[in-house]
C-alpha atoms as a PDB file:
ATOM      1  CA  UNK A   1      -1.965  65.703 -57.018  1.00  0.00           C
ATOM      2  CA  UNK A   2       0.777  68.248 -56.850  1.00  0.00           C
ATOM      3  CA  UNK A   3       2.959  65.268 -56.799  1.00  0.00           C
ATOM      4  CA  UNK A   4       1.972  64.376 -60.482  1.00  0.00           C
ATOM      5  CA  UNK A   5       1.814  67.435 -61.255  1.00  0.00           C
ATOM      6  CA  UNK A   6       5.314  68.812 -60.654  1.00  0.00           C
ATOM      7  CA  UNK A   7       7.231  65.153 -61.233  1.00  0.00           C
ATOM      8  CA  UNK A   8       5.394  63.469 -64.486  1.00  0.00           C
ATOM      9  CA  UNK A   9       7.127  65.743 -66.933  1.00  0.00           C
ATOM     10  CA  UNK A  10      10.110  63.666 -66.503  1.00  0.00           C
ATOM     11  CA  UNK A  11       8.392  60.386 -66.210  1.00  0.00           C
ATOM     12  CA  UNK A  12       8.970  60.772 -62.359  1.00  0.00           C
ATOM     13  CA  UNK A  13      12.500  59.449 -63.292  1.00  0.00           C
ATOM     14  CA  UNK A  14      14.621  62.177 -61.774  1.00  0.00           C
ATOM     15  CA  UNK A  15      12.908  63.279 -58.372  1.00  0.00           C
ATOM     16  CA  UNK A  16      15.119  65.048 -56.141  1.00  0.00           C
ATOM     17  CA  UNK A  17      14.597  63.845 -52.194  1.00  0.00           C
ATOM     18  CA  UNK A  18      15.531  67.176 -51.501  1.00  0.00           C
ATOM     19  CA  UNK A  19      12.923  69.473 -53.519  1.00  0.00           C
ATOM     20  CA  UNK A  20      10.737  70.815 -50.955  1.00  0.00           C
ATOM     21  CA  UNK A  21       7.523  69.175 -51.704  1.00  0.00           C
ATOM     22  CA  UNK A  22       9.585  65.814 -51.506  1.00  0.00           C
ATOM     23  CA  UNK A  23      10.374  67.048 -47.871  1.00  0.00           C
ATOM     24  CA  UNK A  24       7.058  67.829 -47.187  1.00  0.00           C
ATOM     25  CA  UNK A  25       5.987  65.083 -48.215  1.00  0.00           C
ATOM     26  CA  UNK A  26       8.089  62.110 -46.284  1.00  0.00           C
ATOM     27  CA  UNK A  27       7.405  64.483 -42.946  1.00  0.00           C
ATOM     28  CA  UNK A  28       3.544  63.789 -43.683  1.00  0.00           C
ATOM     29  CA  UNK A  29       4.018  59.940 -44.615  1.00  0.00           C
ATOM     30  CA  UNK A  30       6.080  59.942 -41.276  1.00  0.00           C
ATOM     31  CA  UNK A  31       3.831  62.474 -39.759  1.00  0.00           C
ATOM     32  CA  UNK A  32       0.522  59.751 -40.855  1.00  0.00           C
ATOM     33  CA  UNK A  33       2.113  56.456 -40.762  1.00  0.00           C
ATOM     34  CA  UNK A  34       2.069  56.476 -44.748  1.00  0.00           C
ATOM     35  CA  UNK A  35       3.675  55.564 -47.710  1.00  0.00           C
ATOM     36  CA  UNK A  36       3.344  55.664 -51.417  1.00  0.00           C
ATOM     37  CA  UNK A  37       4.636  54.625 -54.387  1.00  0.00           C
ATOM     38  CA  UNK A  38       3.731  55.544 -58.282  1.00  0.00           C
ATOM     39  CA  UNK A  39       3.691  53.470 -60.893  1.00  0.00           C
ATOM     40  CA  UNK A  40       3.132  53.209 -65.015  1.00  0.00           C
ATOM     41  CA  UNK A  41       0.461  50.535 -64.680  1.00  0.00           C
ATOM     42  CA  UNK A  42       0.446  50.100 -68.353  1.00  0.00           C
ATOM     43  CA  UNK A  43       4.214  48.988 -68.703  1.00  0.00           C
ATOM     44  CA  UNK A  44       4.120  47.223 -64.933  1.00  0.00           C
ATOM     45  CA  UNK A  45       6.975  49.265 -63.547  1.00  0.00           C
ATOM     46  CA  UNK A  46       7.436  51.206 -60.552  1.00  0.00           C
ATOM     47  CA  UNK A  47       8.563  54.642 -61.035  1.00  0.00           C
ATOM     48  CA  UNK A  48       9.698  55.536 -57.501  1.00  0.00           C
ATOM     49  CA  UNK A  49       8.718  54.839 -53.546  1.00  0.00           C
ATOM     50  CA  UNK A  50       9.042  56.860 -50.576  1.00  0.00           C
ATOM     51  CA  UNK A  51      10.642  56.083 -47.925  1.00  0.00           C
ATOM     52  CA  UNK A  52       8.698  54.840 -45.209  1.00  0.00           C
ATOM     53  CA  UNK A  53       7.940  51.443 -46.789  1.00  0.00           C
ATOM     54  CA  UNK A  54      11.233  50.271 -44.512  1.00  0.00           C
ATOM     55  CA  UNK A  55       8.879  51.117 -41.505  1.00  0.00           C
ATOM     56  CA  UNK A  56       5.649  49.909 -42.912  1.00  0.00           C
ATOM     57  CA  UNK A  57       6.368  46.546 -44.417  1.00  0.00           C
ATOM     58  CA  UNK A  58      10.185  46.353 -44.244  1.00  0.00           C
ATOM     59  CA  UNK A  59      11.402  46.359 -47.751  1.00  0.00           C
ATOM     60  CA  UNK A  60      13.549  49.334 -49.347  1.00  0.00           C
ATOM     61  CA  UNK A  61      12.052  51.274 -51.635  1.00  0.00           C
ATOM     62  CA  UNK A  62      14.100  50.896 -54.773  1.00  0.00           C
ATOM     63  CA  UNK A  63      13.562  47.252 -53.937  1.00  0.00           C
ATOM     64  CA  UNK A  64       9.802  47.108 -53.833  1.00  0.00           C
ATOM     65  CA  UNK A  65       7.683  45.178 -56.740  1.00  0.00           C
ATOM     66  CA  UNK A  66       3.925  44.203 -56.889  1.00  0.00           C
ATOM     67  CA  UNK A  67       4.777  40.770 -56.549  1.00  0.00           C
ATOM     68  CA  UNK A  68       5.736  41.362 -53.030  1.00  0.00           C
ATOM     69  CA  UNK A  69       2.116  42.430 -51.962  1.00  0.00           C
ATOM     70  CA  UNK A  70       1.384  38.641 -52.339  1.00  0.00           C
ATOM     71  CA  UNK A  71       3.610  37.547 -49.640  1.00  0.00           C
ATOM     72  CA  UNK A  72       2.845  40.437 -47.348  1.00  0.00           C
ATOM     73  CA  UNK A  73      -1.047  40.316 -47.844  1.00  0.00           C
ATOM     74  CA  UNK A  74      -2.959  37.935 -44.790  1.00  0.00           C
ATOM     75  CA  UNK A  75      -3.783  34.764 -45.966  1.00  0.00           C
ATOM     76  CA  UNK A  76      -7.514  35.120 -45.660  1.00  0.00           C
ATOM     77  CA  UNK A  77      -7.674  37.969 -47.672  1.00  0.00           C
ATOM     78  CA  UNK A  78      -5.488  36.950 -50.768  1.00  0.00           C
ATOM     79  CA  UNK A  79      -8.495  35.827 -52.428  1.00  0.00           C
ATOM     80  CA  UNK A  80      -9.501  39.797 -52.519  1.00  0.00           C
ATOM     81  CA  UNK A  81      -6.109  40.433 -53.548  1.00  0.00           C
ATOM     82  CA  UNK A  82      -6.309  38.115 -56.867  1.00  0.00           C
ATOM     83  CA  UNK A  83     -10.047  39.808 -57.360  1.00  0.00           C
ATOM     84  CA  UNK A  84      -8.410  43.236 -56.726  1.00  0.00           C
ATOM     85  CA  UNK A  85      -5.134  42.984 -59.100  1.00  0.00           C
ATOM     86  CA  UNK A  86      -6.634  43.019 -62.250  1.00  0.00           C
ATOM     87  CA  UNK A  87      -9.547  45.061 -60.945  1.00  0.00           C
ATOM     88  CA  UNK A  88      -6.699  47.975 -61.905  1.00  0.00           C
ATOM     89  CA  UNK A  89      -5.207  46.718 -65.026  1.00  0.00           C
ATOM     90  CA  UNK A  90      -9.070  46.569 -66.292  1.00  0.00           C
ATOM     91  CA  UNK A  91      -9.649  49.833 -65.165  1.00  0.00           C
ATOM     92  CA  UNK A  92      -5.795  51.137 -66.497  1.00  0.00           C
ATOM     93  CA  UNK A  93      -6.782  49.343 -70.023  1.00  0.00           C
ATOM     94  CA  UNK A  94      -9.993  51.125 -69.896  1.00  0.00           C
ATOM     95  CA  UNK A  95      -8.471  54.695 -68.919  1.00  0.00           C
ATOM     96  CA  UNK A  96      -5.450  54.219 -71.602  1.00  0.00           C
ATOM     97  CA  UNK A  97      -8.380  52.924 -74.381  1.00  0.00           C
ATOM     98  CA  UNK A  98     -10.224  56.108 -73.342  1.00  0.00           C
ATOM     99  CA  UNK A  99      -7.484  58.181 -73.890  1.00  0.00           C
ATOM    100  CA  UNK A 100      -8.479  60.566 -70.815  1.00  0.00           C
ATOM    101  CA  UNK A 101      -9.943  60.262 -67.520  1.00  0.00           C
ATOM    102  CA  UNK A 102      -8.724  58.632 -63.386  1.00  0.00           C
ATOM    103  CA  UNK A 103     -10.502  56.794 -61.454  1.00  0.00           C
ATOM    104  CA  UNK A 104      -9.848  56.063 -57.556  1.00  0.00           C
ATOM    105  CA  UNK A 105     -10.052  52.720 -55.890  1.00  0.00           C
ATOM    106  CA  UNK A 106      -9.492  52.262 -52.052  1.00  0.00           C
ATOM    107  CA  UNK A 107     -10.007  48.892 -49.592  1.00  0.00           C
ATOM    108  CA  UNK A 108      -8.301  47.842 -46.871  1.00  0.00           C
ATOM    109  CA  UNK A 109      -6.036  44.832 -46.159  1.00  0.00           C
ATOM    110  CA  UNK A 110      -3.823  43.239 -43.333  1.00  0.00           C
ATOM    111  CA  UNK A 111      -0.573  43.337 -44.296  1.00  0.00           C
ATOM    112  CA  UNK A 112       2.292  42.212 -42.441  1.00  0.00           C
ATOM    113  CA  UNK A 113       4.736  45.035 -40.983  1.00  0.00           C
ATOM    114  CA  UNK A 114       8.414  44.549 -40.325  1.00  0.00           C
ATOM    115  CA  UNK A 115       8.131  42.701 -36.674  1.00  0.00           C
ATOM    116  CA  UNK A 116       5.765  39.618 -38.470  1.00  0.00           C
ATOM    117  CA  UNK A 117       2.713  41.122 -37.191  1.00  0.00           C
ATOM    118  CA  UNK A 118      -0.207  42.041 -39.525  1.00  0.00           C
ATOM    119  CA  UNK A 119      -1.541  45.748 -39.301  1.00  0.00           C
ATOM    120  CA  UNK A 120      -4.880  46.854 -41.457  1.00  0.00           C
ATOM    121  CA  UNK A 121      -3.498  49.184 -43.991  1.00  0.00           C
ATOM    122  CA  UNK A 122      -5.803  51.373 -46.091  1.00  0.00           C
ATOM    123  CA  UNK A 123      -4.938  51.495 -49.604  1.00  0.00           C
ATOM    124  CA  UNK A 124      -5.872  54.203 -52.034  1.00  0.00           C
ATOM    125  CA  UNK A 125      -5.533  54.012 -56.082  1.00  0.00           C
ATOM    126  CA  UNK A 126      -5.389  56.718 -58.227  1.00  0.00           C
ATOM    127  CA  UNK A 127      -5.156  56.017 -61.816  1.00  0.00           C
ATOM    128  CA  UNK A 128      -5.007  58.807 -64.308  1.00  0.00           C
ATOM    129  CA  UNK A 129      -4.615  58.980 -67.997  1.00  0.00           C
ATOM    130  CA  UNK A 130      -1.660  60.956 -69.261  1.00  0.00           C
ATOM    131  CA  UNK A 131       0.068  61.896 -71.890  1.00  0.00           C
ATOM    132  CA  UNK A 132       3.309  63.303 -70.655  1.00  0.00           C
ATOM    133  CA  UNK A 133       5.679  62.280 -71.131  1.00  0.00           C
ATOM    134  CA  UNK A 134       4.240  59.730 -73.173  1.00  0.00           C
ATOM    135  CA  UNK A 135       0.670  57.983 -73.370  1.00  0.00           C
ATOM    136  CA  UNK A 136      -0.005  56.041 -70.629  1.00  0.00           C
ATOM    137  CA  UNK A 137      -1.647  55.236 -66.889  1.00  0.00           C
ATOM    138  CA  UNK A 138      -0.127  56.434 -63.917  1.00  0.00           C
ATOM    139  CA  UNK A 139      -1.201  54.377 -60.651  1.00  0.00           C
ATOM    140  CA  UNK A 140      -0.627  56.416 -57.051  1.00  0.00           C
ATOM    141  CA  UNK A 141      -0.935  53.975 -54.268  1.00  0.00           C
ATOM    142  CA  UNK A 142      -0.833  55.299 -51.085  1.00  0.00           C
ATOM    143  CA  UNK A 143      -0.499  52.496 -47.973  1.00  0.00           C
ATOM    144  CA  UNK A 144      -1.948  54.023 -44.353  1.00  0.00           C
ATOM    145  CA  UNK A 145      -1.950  52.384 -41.137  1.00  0.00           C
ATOM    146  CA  UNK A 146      -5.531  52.143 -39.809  1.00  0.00           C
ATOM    147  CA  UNK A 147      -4.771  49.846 -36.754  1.00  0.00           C
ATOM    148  CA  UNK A 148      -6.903  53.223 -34.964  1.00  0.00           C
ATOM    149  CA  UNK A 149     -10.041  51.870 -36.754  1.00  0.00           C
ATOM    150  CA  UNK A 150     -12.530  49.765 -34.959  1.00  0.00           C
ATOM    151  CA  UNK A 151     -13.801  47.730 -37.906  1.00  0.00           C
ATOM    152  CA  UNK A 152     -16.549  45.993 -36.705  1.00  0.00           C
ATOM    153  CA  UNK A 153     -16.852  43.396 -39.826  1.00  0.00           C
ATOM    154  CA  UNK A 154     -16.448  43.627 -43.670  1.00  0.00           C
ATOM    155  CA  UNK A 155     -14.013  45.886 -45.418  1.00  0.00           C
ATOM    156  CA  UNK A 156     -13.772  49.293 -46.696  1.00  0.00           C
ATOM    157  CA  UNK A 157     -14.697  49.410 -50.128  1.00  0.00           C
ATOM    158  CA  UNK A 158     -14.666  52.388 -52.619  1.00  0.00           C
ATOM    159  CA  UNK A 159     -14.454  52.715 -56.359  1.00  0.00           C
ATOM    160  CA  UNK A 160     -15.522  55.752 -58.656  1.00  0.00           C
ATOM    161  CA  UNK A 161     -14.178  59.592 -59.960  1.00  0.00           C
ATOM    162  CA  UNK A 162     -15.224  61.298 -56.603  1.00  0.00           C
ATOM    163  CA  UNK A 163     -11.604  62.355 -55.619  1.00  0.00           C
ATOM    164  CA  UNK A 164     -13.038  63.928 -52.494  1.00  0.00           C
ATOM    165  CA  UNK A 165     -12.346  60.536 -51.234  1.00  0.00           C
ATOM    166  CA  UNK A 166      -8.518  60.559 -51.969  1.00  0.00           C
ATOM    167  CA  UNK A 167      -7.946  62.197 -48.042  1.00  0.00           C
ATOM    168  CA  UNK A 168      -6.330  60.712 -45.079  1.00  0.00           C
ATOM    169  CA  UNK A 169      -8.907  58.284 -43.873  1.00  0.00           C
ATOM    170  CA  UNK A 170     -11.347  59.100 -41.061  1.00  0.00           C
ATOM    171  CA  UNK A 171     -14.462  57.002 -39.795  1.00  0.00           C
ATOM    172  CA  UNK A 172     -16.926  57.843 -42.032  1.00  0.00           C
ATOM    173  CA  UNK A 173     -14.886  57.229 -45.091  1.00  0.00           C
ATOM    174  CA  UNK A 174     -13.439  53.739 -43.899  1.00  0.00           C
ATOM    175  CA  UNK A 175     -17.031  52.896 -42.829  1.00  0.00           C
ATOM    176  CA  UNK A 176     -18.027  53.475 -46.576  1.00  0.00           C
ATOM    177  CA  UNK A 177     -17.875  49.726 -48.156  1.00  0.00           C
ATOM    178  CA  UNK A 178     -19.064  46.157 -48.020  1.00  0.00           C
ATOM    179  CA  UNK A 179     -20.947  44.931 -44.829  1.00  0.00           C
ATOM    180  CA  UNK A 180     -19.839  41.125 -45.067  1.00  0.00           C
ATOM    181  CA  UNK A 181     -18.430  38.887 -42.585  1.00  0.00           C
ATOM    182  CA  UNK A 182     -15.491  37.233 -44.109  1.00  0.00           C
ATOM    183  CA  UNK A 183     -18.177  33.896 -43.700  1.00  0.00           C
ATOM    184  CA  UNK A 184     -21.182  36.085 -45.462  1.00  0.00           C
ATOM    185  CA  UNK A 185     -18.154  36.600 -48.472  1.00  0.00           C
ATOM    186  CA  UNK A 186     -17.365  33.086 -48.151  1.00  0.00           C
ATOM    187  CA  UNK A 187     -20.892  31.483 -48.645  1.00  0.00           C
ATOM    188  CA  UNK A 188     -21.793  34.173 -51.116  1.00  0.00           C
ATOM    189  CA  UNK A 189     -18.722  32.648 -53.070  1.00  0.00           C
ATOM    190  CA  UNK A 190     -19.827  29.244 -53.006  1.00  0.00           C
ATOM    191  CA  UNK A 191     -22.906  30.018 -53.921  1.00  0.00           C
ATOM    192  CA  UNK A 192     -21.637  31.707 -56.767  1.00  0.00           C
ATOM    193  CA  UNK A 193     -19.827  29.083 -57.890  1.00  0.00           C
ATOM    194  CA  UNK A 194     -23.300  27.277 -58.140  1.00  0.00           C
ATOM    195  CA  UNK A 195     -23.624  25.050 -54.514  1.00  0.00           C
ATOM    196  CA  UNK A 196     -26.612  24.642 -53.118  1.00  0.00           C
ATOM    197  CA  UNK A 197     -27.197  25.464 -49.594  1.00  0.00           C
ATOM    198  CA  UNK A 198     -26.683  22.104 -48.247  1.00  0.00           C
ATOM    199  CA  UNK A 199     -23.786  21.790 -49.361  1.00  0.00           C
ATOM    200  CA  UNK A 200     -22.219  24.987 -48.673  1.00  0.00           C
ATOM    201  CA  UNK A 201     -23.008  23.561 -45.065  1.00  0.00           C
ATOM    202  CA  UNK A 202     -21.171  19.830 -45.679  1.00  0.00           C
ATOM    203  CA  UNK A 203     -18.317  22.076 -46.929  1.00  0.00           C
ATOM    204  CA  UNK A 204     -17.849  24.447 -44.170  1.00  0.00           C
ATOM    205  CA  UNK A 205     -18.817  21.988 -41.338  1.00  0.00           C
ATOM    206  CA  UNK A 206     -22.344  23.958 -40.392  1.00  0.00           C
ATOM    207  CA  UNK A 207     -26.041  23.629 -40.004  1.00  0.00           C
ATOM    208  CA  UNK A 208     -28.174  24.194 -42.738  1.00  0.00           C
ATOM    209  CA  UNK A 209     -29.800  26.718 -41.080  1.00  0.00           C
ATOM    210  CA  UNK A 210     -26.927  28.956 -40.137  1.00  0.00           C
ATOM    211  CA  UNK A 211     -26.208  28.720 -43.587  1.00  0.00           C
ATOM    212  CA  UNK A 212     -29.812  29.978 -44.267  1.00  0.00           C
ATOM    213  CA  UNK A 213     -29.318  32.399 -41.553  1.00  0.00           C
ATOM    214  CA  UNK A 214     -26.339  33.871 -43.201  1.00  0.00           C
ATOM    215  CA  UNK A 215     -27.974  34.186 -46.628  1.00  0.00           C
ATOM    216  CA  UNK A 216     -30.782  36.196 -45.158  1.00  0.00           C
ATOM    217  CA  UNK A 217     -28.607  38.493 -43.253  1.00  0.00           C
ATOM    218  CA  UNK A 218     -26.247  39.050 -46.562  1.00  0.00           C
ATOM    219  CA  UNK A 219     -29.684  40.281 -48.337  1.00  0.00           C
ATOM    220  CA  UNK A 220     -30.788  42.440 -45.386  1.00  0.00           C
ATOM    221  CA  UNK A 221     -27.286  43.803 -45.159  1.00  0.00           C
ATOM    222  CA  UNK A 222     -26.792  44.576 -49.247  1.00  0.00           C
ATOM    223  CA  UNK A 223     -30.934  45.610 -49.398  1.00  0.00           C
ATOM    224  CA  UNK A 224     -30.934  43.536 -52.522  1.00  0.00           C
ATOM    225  CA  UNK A 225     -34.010  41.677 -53.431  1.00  0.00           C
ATOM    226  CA  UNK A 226     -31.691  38.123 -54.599  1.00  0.00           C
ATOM    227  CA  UNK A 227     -28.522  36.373 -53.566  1.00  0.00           C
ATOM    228  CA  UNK A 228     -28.121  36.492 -57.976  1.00  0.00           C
ATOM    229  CA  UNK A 229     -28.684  40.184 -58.181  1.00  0.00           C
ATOM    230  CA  UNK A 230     -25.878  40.427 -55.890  1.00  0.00           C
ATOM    231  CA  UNK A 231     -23.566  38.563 -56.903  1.00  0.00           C
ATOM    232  CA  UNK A 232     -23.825  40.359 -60.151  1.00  0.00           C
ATOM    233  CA  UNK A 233     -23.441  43.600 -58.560  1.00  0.00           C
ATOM    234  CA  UNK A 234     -20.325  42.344 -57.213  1.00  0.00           C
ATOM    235  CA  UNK A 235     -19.016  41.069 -60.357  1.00  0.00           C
ATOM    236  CA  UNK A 236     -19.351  44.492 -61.673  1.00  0.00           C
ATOM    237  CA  UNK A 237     -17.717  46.333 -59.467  1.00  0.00           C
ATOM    238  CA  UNK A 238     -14.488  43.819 -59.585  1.00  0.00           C
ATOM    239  CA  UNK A 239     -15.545  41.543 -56.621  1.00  0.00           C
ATOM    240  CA  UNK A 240     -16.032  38.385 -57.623  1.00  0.00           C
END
């Protein structure tokens, strides 16, 4: 947060690459296969980007816009992307109604790097209410390689105040999150959107009973007592 800290004052408009915590910084995003940029979420503008996103997902950093994360994002996982975006303007609007407050989000997505590949990339939200220089939301999104991670299935999911989470990501944090196959998300979907089991199973060319089979291993998974109070849960916490 020392970042914040020592650049806001000025609306992070005039950051010199040479000021020593700038230097110390780009060694560690070198140093941790990281970058970051900062944003005011409430005007939609990026404020300034380090420099390894030439590395990470080959675009310059005073060329970088959120639109791009669309194109870069894995197919089968822009759905989370759409559920994600205004995940963060809600919880911006909510900080800047507030008038006080930050909040941290972090998931993980494959994003494609500068050869056309598609690396897992942790990414980490930190939205804080300010009022210097003038009354708004800051957003600090930092990008990490995780490629090192065994994820097993599911996705790394986090969302509250505990900033003990904002670290560079070992195991037990990236473990921390949603158990779902991308098939348990899927059905859970459908069946959100009010199809019955049969057919959720016409649609995605299986048995009934896999379907069935899923749906029971989503509950055990979540320990929830209903595929409904789940999907509510969800919807709460920005998911569906």
């Amino acid at each position: 947060m020392e970042f914040i800290e020592t650049f806001s004052k000025d609306g992070f408009s005039e950051i010199d690459p040479d000021h020593p915590l700038m230097l110390e910084l780009e060694e560690m995003m070198e140093r941790n296969n990281q970058f970051f940029y900062i944003a005011d979420v409430i005007q939609l503008n990026i404020l300034f980007t380090s420099k390894r996103s030439v590395k990470m997902i080959g675009i310059e950093p005073e060329e970088l816009t959120f639109y791009q994360f669309m194109e870069l994002t894995h197919p089968d996982e822009i759905q989370r992307l759409n559920i994600g975006r205004p995940k963060i303007l809600k919880l911006a609007q909510d900080l800047f109604t507030a008038k006080s407050g930050s909040m941290l989000l972090s998931t993980d997505f494959r994003m494609r790097n500068p050869r056309g590949d598609y690396s897992n990339i942790l990414i980490q939200c930190y939205l804080v209410y300010t009022t210097i220089p003038r009354s708004t939301v800051f957003f600090l999104k930092v990008h990490t390689n995780i490629d090192w991670w065994q994820k097993k299935h599911g996705f790394h999911y986090y969302l509250g105040e505990d900033l003990s989470y904002f670290i560079y990501p070992d195991k037990d944090l990236l473990d921390m999150g949603l158990l779902l196959s991308q098939r348990e998300f899927e059905i859970l979907k459908l069946v959100e959107e009010g199809l019955s089991s049969e057919r959720i199973a016409e649609k995605l060319f299986l048995s009934i009973n896999t379907v069935n089979t899923h749906r029971c291993n989503i509950l055990k998974k979540t320990r929830k007592d209903s595929i409904s109070d789940l999907i509510f849960s969800f919807k709460e916490r920005g998911l569906m």
